[in-house]
C-alpha atoms as a PDB file:
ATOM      1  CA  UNK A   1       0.000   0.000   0.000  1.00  0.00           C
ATOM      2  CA  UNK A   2       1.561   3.328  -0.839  1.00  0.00           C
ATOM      3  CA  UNK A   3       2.002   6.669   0.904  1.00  0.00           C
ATOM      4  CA  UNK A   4       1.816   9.057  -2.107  1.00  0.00           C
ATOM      5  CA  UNK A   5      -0.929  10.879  -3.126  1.00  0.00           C
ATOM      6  CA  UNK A   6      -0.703  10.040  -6.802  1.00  0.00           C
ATOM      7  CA  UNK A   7      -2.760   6.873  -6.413  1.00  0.00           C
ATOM      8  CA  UNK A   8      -5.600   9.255  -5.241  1.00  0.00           C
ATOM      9  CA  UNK A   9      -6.000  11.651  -7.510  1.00  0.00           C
ATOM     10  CA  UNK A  10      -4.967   9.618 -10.782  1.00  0.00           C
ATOM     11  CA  UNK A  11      -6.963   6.225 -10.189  1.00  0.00           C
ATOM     12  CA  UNK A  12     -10.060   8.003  -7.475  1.00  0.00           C
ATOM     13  CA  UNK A  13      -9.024   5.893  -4.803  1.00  0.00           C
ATOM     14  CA  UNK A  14      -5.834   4.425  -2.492  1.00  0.00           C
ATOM     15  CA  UNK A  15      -5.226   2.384   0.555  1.00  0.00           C
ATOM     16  CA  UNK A  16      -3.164   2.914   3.392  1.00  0.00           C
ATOM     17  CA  UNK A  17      -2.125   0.878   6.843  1.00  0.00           C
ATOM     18  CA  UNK A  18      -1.882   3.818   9.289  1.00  0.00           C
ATOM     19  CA  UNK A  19      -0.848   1.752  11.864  1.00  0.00           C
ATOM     20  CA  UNK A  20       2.295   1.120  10.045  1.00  0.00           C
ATOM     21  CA  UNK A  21       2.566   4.779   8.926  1.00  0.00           C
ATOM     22  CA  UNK A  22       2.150   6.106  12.320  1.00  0.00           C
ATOM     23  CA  UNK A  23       4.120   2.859  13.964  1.00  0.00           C
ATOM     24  CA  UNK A  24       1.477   2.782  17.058  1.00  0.00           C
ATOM     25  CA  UNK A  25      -0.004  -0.609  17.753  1.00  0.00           C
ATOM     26  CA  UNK A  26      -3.420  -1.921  19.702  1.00  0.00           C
ATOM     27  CA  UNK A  27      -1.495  -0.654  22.956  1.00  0.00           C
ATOM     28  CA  UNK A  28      -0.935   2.892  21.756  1.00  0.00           C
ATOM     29  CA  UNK A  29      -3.097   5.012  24.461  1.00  0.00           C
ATOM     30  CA  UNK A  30      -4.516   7.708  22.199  1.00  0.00           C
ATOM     31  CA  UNK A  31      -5.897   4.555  19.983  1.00  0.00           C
ATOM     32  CA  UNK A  32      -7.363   2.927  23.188  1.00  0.00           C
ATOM     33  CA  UNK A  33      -8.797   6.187  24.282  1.00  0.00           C
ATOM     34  CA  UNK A  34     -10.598   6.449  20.114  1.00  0.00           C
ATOM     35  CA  UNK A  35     -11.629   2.805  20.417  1.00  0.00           C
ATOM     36  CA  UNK A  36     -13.559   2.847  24.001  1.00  0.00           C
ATOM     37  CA  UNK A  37     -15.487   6.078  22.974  1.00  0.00           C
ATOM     38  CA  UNK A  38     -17.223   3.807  20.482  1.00  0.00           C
ATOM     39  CA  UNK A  39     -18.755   2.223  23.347  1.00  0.00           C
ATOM     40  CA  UNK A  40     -21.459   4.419  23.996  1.00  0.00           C
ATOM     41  CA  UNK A  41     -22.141   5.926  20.306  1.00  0.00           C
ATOM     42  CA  UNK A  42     -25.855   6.586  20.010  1.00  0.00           C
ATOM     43  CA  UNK A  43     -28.145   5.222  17.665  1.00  0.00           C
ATOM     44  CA  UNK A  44     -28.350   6.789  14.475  1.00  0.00           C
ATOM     45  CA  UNK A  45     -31.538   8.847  14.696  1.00  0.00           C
ATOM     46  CA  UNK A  46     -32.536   8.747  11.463  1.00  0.00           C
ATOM     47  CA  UNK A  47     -32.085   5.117  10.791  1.00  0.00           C
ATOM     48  CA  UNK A  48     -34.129   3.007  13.577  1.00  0.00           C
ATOM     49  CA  UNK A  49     -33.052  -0.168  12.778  1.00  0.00           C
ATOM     50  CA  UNK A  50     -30.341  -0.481  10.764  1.00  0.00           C
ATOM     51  CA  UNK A  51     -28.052  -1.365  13.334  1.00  0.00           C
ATOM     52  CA  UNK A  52     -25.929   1.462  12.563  1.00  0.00           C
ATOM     53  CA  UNK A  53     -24.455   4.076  15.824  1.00  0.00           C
ATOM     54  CA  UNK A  54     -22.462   7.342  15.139  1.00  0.00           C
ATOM     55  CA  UNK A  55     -21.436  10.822  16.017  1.00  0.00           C
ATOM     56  CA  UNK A  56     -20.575  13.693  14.349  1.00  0.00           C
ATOM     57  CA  UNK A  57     -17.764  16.696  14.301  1.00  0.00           C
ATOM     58  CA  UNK A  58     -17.656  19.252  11.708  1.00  0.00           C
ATOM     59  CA  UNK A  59     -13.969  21.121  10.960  1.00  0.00           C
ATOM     60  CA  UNK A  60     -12.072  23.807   9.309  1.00  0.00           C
ATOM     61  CA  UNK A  61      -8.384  22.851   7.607  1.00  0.00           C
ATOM     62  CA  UNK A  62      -5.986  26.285   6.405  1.00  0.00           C
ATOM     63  CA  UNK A  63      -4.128  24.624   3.591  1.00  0.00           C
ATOM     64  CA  UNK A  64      -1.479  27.144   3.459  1.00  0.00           C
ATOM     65  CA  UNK A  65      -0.859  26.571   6.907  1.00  0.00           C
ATOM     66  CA  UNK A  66      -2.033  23.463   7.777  1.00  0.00           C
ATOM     67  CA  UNK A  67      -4.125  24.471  10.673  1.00  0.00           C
ATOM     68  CA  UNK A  68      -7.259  22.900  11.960  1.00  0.00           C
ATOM     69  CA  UNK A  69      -9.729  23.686  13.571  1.00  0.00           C
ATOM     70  CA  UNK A  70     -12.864  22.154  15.180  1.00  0.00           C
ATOM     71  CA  UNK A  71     -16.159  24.536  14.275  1.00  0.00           C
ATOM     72  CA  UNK A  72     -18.921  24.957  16.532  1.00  0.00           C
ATOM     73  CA  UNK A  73     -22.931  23.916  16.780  1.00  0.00           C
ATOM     74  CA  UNK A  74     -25.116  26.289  16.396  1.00  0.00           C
ATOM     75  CA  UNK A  75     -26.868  27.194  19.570  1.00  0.00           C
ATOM     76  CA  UNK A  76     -29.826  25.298  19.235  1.00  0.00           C
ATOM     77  CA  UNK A  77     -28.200  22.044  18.161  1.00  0.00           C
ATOM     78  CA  UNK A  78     -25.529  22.431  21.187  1.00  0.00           C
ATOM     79  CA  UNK A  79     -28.288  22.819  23.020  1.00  0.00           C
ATOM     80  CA  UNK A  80     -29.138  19.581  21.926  1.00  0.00           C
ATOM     81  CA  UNK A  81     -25.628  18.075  22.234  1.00  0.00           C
ATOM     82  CA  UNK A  82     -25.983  17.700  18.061  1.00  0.00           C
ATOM     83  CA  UNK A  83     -23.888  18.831  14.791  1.00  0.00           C
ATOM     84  CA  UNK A  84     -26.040  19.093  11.388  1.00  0.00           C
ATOM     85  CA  UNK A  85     -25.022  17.011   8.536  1.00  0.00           C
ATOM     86  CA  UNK A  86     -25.951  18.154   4.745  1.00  0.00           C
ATOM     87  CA  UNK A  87     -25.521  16.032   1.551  1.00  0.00           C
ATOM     88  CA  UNK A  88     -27.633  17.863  -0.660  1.00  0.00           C
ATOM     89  CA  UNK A  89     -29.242  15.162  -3.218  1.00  0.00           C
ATOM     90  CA  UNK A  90     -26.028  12.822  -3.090  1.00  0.00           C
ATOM     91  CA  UNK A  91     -27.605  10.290  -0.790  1.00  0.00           C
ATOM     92  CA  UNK A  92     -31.139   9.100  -1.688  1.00  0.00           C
ATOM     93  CA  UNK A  93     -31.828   8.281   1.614  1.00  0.00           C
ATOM     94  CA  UNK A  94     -31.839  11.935   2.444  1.00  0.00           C
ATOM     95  CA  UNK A  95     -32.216  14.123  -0.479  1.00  0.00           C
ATOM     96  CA  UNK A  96     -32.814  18.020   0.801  1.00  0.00           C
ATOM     97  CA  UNK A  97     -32.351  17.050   4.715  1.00  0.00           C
ATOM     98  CA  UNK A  98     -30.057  18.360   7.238  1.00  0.00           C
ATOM     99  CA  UNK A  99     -29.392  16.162   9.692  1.00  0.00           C
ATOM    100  CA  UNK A 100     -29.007  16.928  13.640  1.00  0.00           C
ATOM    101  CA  UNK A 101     -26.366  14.103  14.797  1.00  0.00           C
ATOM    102  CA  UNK A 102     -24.886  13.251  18.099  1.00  0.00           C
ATOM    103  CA  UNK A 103     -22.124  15.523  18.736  1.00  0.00           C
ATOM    104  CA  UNK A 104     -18.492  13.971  18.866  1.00  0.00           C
ATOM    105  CA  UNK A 105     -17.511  14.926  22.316  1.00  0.00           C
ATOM    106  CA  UNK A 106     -13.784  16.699  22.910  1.00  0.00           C
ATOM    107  CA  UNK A 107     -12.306  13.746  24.484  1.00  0.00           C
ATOM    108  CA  UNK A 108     -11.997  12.741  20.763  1.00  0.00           C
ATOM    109  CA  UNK A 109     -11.849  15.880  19.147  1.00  0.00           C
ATOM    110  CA  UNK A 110      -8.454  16.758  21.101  1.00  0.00           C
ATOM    111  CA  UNK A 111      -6.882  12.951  20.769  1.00  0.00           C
ATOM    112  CA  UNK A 112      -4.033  13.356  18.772  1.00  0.00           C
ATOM    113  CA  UNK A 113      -4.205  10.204  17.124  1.00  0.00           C
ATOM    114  CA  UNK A 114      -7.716  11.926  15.271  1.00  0.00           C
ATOM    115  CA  UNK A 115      -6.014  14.785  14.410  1.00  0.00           C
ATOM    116  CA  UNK A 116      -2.723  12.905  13.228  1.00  0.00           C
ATOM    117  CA  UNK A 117      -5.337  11.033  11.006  1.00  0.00           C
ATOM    118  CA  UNK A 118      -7.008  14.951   9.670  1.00  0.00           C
ATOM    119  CA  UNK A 119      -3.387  15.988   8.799  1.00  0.00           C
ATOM    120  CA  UNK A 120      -2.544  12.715   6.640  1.00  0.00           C
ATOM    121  CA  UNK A 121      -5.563  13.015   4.858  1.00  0.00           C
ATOM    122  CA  UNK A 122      -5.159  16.617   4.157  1.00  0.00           C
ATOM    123  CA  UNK A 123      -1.449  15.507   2.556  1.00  0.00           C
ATOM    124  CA  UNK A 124      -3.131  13.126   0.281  1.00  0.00           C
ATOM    125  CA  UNK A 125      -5.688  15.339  -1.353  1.00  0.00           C
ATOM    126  CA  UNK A 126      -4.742  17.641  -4.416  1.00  0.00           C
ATOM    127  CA  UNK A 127      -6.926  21.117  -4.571  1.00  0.00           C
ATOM    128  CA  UNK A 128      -7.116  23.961  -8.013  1.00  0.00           C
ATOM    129  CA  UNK A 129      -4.959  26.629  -7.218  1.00  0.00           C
ATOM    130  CA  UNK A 130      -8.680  28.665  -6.424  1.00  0.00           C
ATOM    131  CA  UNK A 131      -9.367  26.116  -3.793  1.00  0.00           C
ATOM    132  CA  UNK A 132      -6.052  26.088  -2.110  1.00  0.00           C
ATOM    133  CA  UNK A 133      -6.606  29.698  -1.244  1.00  0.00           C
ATOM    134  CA  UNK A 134      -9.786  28.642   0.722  1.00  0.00           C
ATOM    135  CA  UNK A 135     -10.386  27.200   3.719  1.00  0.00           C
ATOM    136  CA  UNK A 136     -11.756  23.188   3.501  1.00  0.00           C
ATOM    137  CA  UNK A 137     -14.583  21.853   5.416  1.00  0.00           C
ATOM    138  CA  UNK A 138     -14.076  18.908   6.950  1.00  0.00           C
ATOM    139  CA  UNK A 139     -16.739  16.407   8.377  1.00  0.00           C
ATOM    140  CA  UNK A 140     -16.072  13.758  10.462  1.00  0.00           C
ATOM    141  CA  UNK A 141     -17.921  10.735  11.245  1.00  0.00           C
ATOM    142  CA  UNK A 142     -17.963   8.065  14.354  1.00  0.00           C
ATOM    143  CA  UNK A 143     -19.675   5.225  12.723  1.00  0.00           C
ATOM    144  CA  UNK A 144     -20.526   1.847  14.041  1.00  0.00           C
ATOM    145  CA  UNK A 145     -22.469  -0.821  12.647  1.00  0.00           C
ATOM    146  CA  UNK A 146     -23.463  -3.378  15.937  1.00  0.00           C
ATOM    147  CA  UNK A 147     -25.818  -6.488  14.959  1.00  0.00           C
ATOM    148  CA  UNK A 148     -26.629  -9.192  17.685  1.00  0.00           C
ATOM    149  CA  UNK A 149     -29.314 -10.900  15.801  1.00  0.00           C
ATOM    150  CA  UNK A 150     -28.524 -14.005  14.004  1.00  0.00           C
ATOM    151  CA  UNK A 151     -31.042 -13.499  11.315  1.00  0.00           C
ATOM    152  CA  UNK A 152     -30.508  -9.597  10.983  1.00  0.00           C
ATOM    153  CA  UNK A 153     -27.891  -7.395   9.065  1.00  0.00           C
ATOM    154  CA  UNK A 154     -26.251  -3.837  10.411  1.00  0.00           C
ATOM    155  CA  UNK A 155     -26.647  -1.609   6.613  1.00  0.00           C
ATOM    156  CA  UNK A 156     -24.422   1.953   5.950  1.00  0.00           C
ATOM    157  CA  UNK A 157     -25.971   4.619   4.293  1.00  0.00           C
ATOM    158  CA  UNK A 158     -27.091   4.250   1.149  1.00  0.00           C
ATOM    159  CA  UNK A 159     -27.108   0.815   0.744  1.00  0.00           C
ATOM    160  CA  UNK A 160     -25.634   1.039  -2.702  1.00  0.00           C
ATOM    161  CA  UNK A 161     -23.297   2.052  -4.528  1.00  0.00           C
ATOM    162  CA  UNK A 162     -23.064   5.814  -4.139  1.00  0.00           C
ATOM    163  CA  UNK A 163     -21.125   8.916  -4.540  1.00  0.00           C
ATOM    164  CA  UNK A 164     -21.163  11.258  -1.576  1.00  0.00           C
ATOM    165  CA  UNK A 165     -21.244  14.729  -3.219  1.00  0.00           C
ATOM    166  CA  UNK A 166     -17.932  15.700  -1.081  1.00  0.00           C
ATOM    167  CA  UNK A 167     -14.572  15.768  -3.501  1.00  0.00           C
ATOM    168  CA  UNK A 168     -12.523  13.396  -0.872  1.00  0.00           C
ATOM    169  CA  UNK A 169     -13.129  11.053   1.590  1.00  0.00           C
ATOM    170  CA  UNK A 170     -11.178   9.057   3.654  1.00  0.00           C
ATOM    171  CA  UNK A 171     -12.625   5.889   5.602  1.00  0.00           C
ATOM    172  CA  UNK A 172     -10.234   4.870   8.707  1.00  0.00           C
ATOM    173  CA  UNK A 173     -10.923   1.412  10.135  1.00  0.00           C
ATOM    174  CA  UNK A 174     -11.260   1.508  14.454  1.00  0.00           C
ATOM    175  CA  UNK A 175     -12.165  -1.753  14.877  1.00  0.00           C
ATOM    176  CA  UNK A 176     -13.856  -5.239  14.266  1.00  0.00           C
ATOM    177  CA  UNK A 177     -15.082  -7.873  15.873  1.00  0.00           C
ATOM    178  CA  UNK A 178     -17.127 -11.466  15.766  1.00  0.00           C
ATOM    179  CA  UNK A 179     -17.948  -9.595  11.687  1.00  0.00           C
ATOM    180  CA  UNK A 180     -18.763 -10.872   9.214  1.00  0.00           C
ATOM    181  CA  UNK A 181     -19.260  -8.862   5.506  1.00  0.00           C
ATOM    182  CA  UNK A 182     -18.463  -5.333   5.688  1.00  0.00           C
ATOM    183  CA  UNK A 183     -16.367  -5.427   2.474  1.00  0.00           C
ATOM    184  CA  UNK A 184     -15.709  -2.395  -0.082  1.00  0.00           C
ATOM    185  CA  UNK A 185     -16.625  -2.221  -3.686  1.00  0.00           C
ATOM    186  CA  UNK A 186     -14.924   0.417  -5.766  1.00  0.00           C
ATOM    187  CA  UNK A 187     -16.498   1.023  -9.559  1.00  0.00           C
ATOM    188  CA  UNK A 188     -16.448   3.517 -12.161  1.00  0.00           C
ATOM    189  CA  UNK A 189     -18.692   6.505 -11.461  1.00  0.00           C
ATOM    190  CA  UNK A 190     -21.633   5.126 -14.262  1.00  0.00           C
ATOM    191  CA  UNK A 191     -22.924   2.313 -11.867  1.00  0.00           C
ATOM    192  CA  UNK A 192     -24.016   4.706  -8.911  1.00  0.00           C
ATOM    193  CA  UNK A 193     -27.175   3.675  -7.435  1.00  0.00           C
ATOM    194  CA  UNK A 194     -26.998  -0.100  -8.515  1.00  0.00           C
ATOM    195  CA  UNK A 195     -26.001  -2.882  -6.095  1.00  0.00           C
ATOM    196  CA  UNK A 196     -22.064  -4.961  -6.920  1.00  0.00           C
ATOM    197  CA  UNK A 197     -23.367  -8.079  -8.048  1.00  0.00           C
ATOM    198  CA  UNK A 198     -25.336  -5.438 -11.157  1.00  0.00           C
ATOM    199  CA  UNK A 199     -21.752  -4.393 -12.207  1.00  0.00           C
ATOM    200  CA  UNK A 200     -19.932  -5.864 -15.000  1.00  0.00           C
ATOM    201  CA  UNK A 201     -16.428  -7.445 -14.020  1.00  0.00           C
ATOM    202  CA  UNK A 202     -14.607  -4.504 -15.797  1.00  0.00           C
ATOM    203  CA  UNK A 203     -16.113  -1.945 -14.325  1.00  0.00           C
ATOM    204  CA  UNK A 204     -15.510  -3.336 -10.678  1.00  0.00           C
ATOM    205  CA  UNK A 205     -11.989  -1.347  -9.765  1.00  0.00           C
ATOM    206  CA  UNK A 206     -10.875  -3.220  -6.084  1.00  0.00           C
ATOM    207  CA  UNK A 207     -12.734  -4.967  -3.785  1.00  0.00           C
ATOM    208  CA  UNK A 208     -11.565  -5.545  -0.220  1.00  0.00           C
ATOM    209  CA  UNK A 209     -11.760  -5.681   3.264  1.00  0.00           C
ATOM    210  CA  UNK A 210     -10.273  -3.363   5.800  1.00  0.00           C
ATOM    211  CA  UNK A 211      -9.316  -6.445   8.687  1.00  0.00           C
ATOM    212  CA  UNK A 212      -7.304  -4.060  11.203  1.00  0.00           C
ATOM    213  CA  UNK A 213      -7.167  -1.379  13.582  1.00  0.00           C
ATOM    214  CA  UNK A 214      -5.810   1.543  10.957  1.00  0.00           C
ATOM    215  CA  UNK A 215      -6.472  -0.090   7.715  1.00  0.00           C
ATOM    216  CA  UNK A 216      -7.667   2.750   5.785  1.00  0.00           C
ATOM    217  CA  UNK A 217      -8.741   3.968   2.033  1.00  0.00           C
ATOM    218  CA  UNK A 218      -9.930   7.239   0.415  1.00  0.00           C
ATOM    219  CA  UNK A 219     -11.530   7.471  -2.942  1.00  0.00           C
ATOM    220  CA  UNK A 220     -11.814  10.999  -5.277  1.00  0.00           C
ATOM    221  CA  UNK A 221     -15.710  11.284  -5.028  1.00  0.00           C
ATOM    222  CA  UNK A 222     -15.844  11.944  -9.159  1.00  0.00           C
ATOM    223  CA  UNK A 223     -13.341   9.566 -10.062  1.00  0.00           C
ATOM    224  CA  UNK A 224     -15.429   6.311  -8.687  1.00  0.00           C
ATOM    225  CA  UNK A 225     -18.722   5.042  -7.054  1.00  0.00           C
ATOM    226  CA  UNK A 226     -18.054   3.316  -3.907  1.00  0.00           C
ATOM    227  CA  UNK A 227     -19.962   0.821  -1.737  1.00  0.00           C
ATOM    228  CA  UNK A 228     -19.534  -1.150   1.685  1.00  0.00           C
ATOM    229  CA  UNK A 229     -21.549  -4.310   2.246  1.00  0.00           C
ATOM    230  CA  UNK A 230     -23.663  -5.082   5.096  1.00  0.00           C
ATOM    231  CA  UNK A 231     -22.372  -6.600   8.126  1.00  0.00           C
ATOM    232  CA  UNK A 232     -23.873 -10.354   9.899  1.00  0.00           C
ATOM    233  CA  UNK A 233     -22.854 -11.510  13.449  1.00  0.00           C
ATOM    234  CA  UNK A 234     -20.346 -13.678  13.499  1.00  0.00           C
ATOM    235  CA  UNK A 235     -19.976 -16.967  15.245  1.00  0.00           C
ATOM    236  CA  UNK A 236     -19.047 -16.176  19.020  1.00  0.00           C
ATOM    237  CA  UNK A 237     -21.829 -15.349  21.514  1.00  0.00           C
ATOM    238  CA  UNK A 238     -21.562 -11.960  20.673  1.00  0.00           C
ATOM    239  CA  UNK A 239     -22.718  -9.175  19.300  1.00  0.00           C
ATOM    240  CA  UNK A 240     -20.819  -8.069  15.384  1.00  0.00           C
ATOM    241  CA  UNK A 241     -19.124  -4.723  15.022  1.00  0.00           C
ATOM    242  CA  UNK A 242     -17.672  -3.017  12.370  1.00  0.00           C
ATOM    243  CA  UNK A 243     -16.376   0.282  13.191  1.00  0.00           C
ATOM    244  CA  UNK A 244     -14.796   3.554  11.450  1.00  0.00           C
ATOM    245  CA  UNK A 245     -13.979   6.736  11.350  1.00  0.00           C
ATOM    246  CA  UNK A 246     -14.734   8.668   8.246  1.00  0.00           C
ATOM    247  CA  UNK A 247     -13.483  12.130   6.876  1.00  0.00           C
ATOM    248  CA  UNK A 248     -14.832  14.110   4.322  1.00  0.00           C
ATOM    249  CA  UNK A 249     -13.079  16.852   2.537  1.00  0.00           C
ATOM    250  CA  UNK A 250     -15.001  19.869   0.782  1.00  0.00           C
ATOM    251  CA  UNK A 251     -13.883  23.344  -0.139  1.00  0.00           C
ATOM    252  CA  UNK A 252     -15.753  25.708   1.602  1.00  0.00           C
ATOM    253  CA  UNK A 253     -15.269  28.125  -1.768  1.00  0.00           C
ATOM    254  CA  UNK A 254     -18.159  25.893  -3.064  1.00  0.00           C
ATOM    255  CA  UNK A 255     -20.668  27.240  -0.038  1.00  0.00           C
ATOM    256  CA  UNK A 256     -20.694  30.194  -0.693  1.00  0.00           C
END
């Protein structure tokens, strides 16, 4: 797995084993500290059901000085203990809707492995010369999909393959255990909206399955369509997890 950029922007997506890169293991405390405050993620409030937990955090990055900043709620949603979440009409799930998530709370936001993680994604993005003058927006997601029913399945969001409207982002894996499924499809932008198995061979551009703490991939959002596969329990006497942290990457130039 390489540690250029190139891979990104030329081919729309890359992988990466962070744990390598950053040469921290299982042990490392700031990782502990990011892996135990998946314990209590709420559920996703606009998805009863689908197994799937999560949190939210929304950002500022200065690329000419590579400074980063977390942004504020507005008073309501602090209030509320909640960030809101916009996709436009990228995900059919939620075409036109903001959504109020559970806030990310600072024990993350100031764990320096999570900002380690903001600054090595920032290195492998390429911006026009008009968006490097601007600041980025950067979302970032606590996601956890948690089954414990035998006959059920834990679903992301959409349950397709997709494109997410944001020009980068970068999926870091936390954790998994007793899972089963869970793997990533990456195909050429024309089969958005249709399920793998509907894809021809040659348009299929990797599949694979991010196994440990740090494995990690990004994908160019116009470059590919990307999907990740529902998750079963597995075979202990316990509930199946699948958990990530995911960063997207927007110029803020386009809000405006």
């Amino acid at each position: 797995m390489s540690i250029t950029p190139s891979e990104l922007s030329k081919n729309g997506y890359d992988r990466w084993d962070l744990a390598d890169h950053f040469g921290i293991t299982a042990e490392d405390e700031n990782y502990k500290a990011l892996r135990s405050a998946y314990g209590d993620l709420p559920l996703d409030p606009y998805a009863p059901g689908s197994g799937r937990h999560r949190r939210y955090a929304r950002g500022v990055f200065l690329p000419w000085s590579k400074e980063f900043f977390w942004m504020p709620a507005t008073e309501s949603q602090a209030r509320e203990g909640m960030n809101g979440y916009y996709q436009g009409d990228n995900n059919p799930e939620y075409v036109g809707v903001v959504r109020n998530l559970p806030a990310i709370g600072d024990e993350v936001l100031d764990n320096p492995l999570v900002l380690d993680m903001i600054q090595f994604d920032f290195e492998q993005t390429r911006w026009s010369e008009d968006d490097s003058v601007w600041p980025l927006y950067v979302g970032v997601h606590l996601i956890k999909l948690h089954i414990d029913d035998d006959e059920k399945e834990a679903v992301s969001s959409p349950n397709e393959l997709h494109q997410d409207g944001e020009p980068y982002v970068f999926c870091h894996m936390i954790y998994r255990d007793n899972a089963e499924g869970g793997h990533n499809v990456i195909a050429t932008p024309p089969h958005r909206g249709k399920q793998p198995q509907d894809v021809p061979s040659h348009d299929i551009l990797s599949e694979f399955q991010l196994q440990k703490p740090l494995d990690s991939y990004a994908i160019t959002d116009d470059l590919v369509s990307h999907y990740v596969a529902p998750i079963r329990k597995g075979s202990e006497p316990r509930p199946g997890e699948r958990a990530i942290l995911l960063a997207d990457w927007v110029p803020m130039r386009h809000r405006i």
